[in-house]
Protein backbone atom coordinates (compact mmCIF):
# COMPACT_ATOMS: atom_id res chain seq x y z
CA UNK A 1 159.89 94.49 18.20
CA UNK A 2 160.99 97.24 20.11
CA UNK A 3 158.20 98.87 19.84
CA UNK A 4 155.84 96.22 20.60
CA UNK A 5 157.68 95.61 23.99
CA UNK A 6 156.84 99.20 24.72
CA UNK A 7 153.51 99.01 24.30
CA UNK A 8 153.12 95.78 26.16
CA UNK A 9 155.07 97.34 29.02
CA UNK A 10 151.85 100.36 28.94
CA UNK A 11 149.40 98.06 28.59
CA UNK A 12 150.52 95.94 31.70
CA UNK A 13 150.84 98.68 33.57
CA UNK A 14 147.91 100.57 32.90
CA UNK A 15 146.32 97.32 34.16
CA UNK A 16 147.81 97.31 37.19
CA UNK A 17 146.86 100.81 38.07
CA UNK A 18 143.11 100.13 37.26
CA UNK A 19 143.42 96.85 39.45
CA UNK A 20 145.28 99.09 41.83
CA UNK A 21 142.35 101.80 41.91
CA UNK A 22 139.95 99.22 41.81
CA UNK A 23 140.97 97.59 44.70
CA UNK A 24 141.20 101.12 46.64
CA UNK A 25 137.44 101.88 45.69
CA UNK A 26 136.28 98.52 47.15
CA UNK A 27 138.40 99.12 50.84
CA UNK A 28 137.43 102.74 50.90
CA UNK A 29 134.07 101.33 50.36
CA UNK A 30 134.30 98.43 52.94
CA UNK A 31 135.49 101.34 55.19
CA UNK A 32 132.82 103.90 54.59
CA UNK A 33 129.99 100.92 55.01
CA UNK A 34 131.83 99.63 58.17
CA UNK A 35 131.70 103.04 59.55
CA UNK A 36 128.19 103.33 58.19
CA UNK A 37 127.01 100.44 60.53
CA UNK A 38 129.30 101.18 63.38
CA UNK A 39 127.57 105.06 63.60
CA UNK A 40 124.19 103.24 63.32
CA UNK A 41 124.72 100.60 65.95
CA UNK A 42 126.32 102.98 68.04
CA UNK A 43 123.26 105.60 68.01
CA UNK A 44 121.27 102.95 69.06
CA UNK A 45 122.84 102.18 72.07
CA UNK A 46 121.57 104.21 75.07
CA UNK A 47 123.43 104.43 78.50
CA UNK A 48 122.29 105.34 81.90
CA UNK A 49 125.11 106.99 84.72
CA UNK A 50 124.82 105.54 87.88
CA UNK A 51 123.61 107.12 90.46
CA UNK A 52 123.49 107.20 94.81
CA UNK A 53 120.51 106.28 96.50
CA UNK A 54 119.16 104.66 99.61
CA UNK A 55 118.22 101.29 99.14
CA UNK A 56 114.12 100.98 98.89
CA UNK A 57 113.04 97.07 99.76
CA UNK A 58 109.19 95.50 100.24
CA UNK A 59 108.07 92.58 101.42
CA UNK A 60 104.85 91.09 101.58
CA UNK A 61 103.30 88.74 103.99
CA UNK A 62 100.60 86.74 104.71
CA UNK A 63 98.17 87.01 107.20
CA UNK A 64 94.83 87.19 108.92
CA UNK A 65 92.38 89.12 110.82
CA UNK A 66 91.94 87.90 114.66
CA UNK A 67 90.04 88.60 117.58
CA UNK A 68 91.31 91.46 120.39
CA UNK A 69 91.92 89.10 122.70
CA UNK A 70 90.92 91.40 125.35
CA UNK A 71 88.15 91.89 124.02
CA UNK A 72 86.54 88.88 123.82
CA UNK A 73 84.52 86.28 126.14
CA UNK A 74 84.15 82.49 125.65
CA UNK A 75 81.17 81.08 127.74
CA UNK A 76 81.28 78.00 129.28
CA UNK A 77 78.63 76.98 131.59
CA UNK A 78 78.89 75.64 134.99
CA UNK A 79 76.52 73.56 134.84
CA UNK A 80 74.27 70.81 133.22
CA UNK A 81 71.08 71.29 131.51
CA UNK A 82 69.00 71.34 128.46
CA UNK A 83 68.75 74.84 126.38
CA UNK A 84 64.90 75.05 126.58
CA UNK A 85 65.04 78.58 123.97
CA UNK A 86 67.27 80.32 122.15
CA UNK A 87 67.57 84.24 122.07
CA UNK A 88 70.07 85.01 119.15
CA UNK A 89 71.83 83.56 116.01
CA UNK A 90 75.81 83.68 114.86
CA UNK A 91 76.41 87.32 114.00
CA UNK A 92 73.97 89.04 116.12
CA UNK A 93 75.00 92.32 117.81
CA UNK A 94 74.18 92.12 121.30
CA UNK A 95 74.34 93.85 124.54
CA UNK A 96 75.31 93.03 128.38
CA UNK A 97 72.71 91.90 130.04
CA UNK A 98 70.55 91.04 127.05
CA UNK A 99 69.29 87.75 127.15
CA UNK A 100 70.51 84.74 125.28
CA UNK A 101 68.73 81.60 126.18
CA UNK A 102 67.08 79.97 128.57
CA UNK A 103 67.66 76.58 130.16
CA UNK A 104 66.39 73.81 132.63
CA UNK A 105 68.71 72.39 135.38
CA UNK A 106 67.73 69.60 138.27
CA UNK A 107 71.15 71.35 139.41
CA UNK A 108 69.99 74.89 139.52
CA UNK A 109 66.27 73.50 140.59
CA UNK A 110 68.36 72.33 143.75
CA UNK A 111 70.16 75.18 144.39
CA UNK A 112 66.69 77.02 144.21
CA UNK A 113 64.99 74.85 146.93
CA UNK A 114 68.20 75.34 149.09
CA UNK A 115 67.57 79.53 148.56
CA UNK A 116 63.96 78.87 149.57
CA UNK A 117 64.68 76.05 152.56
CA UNK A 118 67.84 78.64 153.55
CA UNK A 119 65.43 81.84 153.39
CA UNK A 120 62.96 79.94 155.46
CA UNK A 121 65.78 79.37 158.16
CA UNK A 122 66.80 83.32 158.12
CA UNK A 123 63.03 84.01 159.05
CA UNK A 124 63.25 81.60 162.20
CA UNK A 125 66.73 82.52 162.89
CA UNK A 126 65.70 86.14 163.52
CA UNK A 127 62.34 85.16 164.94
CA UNK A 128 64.80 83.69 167.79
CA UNK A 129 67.14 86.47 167.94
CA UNK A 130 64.76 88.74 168.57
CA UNK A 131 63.40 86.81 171.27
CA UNK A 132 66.69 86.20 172.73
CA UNK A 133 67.63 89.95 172.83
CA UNK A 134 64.30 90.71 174.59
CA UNK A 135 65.56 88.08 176.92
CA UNK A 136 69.22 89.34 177.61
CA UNK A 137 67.60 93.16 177.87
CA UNK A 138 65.74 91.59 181.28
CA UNK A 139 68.77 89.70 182.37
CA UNK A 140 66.92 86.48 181.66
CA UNK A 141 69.07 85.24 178.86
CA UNK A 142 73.16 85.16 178.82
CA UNK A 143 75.10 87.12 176.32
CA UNK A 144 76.88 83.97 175.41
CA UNK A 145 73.74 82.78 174.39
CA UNK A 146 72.74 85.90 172.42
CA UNK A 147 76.44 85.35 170.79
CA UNK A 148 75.20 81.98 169.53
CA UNK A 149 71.93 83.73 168.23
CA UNK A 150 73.72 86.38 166.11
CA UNK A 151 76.11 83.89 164.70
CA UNK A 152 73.63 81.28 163.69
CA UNK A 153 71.54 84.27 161.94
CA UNK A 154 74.64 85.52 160.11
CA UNK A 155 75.85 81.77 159.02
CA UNK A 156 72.31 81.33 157.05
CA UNK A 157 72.71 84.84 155.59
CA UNK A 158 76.01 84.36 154.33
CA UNK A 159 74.79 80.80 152.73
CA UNK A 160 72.00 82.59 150.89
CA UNK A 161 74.19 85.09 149.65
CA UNK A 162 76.50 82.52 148.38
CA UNK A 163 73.51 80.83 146.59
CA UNK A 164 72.38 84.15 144.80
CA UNK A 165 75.79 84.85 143.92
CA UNK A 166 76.18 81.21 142.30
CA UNK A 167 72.68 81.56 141.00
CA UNK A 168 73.51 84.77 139.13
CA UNK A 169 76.70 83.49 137.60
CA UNK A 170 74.29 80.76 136.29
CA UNK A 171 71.49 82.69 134.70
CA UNK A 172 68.98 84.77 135.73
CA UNK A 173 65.96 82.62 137.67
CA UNK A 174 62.56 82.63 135.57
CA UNK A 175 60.69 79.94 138.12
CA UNK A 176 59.34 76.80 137.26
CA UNK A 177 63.78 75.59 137.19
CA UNK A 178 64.18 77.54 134.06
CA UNK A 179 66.74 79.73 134.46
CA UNK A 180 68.20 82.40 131.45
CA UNK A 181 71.93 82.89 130.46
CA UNK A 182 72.51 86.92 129.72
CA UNK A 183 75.52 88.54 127.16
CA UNK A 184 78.11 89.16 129.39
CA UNK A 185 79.22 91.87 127.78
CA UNK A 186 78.57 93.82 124.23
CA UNK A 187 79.78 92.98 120.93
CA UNK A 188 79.15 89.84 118.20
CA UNK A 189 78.11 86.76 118.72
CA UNK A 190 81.02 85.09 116.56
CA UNK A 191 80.64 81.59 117.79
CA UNK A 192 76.98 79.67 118.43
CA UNK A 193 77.41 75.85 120.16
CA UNK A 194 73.70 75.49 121.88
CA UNK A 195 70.14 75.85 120.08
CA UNK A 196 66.56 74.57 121.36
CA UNK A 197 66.94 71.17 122.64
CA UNK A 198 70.34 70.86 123.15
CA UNK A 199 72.22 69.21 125.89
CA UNK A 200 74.85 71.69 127.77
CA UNK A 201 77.51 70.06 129.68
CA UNK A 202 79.46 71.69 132.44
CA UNK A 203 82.89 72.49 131.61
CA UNK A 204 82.36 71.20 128.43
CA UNK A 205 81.91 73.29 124.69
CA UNK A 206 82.21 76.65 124.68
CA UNK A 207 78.53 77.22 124.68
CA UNK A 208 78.37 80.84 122.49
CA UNK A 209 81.57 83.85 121.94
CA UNK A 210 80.85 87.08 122.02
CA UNK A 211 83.99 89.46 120.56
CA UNK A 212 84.02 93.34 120.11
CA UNK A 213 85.18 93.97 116.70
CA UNK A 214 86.16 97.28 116.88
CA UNK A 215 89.64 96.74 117.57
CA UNK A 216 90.98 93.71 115.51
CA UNK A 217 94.36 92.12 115.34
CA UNK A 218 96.21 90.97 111.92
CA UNK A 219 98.96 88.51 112.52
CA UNK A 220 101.46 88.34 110.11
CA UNK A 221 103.66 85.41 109.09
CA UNK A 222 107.50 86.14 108.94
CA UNK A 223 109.60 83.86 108.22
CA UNK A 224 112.99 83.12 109.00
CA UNK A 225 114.55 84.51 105.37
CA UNK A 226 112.83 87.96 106.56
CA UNK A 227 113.92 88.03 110.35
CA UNK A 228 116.61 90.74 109.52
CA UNK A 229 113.79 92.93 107.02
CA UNK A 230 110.95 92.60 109.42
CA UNK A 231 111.37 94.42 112.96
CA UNK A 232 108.96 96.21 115.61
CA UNK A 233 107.69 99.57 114.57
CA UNK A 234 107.40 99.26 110.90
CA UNK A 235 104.77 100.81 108.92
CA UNK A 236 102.77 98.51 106.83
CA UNK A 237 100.02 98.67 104.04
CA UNK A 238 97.45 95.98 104.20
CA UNK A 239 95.18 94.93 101.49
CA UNK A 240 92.84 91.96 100.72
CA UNK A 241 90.32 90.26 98.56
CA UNK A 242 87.12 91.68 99.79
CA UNK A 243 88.50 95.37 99.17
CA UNK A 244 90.56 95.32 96.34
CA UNK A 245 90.64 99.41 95.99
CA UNK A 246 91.25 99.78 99.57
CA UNK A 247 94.29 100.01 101.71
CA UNK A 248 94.80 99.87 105.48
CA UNK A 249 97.61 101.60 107.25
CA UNK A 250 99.41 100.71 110.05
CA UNK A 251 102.24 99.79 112.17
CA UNK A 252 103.81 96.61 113.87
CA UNK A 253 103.05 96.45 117.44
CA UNK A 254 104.93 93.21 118.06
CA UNK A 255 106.60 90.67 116.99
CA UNK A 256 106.76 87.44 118.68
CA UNK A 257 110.17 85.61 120.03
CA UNK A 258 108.82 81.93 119.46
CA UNK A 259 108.60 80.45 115.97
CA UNK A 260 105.07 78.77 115.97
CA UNK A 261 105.92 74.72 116.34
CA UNK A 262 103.36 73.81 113.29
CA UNK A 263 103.72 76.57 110.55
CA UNK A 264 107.74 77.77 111.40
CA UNK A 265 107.08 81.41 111.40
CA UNK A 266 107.02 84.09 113.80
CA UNK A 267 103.74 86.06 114.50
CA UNK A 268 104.08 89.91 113.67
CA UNK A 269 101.05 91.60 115.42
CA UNK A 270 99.09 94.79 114.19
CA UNK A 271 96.41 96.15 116.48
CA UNK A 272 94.04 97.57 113.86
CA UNK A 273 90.80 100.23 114.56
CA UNK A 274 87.76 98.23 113.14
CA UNK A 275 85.30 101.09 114.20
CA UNK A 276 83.65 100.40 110.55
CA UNK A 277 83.82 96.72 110.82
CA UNK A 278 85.03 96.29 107.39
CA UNK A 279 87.97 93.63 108.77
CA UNK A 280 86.18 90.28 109.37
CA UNK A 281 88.09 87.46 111.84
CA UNK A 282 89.50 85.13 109.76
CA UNK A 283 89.57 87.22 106.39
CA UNK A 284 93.01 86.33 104.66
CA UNK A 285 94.92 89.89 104.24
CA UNK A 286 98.32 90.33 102.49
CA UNK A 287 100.99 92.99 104.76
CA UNK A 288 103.06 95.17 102.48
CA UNK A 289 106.48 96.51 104.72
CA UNK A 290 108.87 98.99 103.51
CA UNK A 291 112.06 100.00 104.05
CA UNK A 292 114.33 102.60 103.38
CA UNK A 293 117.70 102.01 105.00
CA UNK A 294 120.10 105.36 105.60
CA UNK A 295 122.87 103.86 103.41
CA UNK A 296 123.76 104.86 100.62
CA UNK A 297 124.27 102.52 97.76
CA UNK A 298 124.80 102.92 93.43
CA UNK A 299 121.44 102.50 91.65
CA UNK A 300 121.14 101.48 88.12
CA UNK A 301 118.11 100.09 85.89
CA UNK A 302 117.84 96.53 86.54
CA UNK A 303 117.18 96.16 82.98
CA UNK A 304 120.82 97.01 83.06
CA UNK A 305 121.66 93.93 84.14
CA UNK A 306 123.43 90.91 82.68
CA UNK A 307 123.19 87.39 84.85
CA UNK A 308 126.26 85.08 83.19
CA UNK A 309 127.46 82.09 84.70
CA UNK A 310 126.08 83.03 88.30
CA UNK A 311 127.60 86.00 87.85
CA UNK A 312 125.55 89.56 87.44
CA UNK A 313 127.11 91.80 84.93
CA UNK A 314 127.32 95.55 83.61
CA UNK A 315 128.56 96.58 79.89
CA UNK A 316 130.33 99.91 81.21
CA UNK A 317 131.17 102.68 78.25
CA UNK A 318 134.06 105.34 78.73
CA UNK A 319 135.07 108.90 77.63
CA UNK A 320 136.31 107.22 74.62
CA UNK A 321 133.11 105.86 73.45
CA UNK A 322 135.01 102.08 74.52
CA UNK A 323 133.00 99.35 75.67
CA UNK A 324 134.01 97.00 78.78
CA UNK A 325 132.02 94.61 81.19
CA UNK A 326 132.20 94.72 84.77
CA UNK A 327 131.14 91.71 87.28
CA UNK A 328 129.16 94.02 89.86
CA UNK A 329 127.43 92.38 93.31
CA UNK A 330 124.10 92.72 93.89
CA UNK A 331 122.71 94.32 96.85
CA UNK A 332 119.05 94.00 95.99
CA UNK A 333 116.07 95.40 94.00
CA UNK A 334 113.07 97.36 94.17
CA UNK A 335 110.38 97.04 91.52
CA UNK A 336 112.99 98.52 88.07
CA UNK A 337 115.79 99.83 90.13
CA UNK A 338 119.11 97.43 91.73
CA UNK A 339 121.51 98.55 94.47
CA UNK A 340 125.14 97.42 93.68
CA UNK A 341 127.38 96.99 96.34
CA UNK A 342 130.25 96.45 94.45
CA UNK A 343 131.82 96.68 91.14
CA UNK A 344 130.53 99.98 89.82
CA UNK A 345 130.50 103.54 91.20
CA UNK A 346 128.61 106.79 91.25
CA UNK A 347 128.71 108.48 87.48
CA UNK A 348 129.63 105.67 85.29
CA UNK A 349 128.14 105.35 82.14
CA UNK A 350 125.94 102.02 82.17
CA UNK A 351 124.61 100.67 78.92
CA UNK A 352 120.62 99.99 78.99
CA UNK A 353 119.98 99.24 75.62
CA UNK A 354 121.83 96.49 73.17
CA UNK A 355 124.29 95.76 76.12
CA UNK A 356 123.33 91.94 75.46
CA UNK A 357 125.07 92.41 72.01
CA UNK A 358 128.15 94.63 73.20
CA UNK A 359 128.67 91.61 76.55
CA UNK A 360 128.60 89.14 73.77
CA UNK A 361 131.54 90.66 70.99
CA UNK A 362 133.34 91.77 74.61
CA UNK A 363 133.31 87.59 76.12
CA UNK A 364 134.61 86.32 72.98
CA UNK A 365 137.79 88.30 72.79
């Protein structure tokens, strides 16, 4: 019996020793895979240090091509008629001087017959001068009435004037009361109100415009969220539509002080050379500005970046290969890069890759 109990007592604990062992092999083999995964999530994580920069920002605007004002001439006429022929058609290139069309007017007919009744006058007014200096030169006549003869001459000379000089403003006299309206001055006809037939009214439409294109304005549209980006000076990149390759330099020349009362925005001016008349009025253009402020600010990947409850976060690692998030504000972007103002500084070890997973095990703790 003794005997028995001795090699129960061998059995039972051989048994526990085997259980023992067992047990050992299975945590020293939870261990080793834990490890295993650890290592393996671990080398996939990648991390980025932060770095100082100065901010880079863009912003685009809308816009459009305009006429120079300065350069351009809206004719009205001033006076009534009929357009009897036209000379040119929208778009023409035309010159000073060149003739545009003519037209009949019982006004201009009347100014003519007062030229011709005036010019008639001049011829008897110095018919009698002369006759009344003869007269004064033999003491026959008084030089108060020579006086009166000189004045009288120069009154119908200075009416006749008058009447060419209104006469000229009109158009240019072709007889018969026609009378033809000339380009005052070079460029494009970019507006066209009168053809054959048609009735012109004095003071009325705008009866053709004529522009120079080779200087054009683009007007911008800044609004008030982009008062404190947009300033005079800037250099901008313009592009549109028509050119899709192409890009236009240049530079703000102004920027207006009234918001406009029907679209809210200011108007940003840039005086562009149109020498190749690529840049059509009214072609829609978008206005790319940059800046690049002097101040220096930490610059991570925005891919970086973890937006939680209104909240932009970081997944930070240390020395130690330990993980920890950090609320960080934002000071803006440009296209992959952030500026953070706050919350994370220069040589800090920012996780790019799998921080999603990291943030999440970190928030539930």
């Amino acid at each position: 019996m003794k005997k028995y109990s001795i090699i129960t007592s061998l059995i039972i604990a051989g048994a526990a020793i085997l259980i023992f062992s067992c047990n050992n092999t299975k945590k020293r083999e939870n261990v080793e895979n834990k490890n295993s995964v650890n290592k393996t999530f671990l080398a996939s994580v990648k991390t980025v240090k932060a770095v100082l920069s100065e901010q880079k920002r863009e912003l685009i605007l809308t816009g459009k091509v305009e006429y120079d004002p300065n350069k351009v001439i809206n004719y009205v006429p001033l006076i009534s008629g009929i357009a009897d022929k036209t000379y040119f058609s929208l778009g023409d290139k035309v010159r000073k001087g060149q003739p545009l069309f003519d037209m009949r007017s019982t006004e201009l007919s009347a100014l003519l017959s007062e030229k011709i009744s005036l010019e008639a006058d001049e011829k008897v007014a110095e018919r009698e001068l002369k006759t009344s200096q003869s007269l004064f030169d033999d003491n026959m006549l008084s030089e108060k009435d020579l006086l009166a003869a000189k004045g009288n001459l120069r009154q119908i000379q200075a009416a006749i004037t008058k009447i060419k000089s209104d006469m000229n403003v009109f158009g240019t006299n072709k007889g018969n009361g026609v009378f033809t309206v000339c380009a005052p001055m070079s460029g494009y006809v970019v507006n066209k109100n009168v053809s054959s037939g048609s009735t012109v009214a004095a003071n009325g439409e705008v009866a053709f415009t004529i522009a120079d294109l080779s200087t054009v304005w683009i007007t911008a549209n800044v609004y008030a969220s982009n008062l404190l980006f947009v300033r005079q000076g800037m250099d901008v990149e313009i592009t549109t539509l028509s050119y899709p390759d192409k890009v236009f330099y240049g530079k703000i020349n102004s920027l207006s002080q009234v918001f406009d009362p029907e679209e809210k925005v200011l108007k940003a001016r840039i005086i562009m050379n149109n020498s190749d008349l690529k840049l059509k009025p009214e072609m829609s253009m978008l206005v790319k500005l940059k800046d690049e402020t002097p101040q220096q600010l930490v610059t991570i990947p925005s891919d970086a970046l973890i937006f939680d409850d209104n909240k932009y976060f970081v997944v930070v690692e240390d020395e130690t290969g330990n993980f920890m998030m950090r609320n960080v504000v934002l000071h803006g972007h440009h296209n992959d890069m952030s500026y953070i103002s706050s919350g994370l500084s220069e040589g800090e070890n920012v996780v790019v890759k799998n921080q999603l997973l990291i943030y999440s095990g970190l928030k539930e703790k």
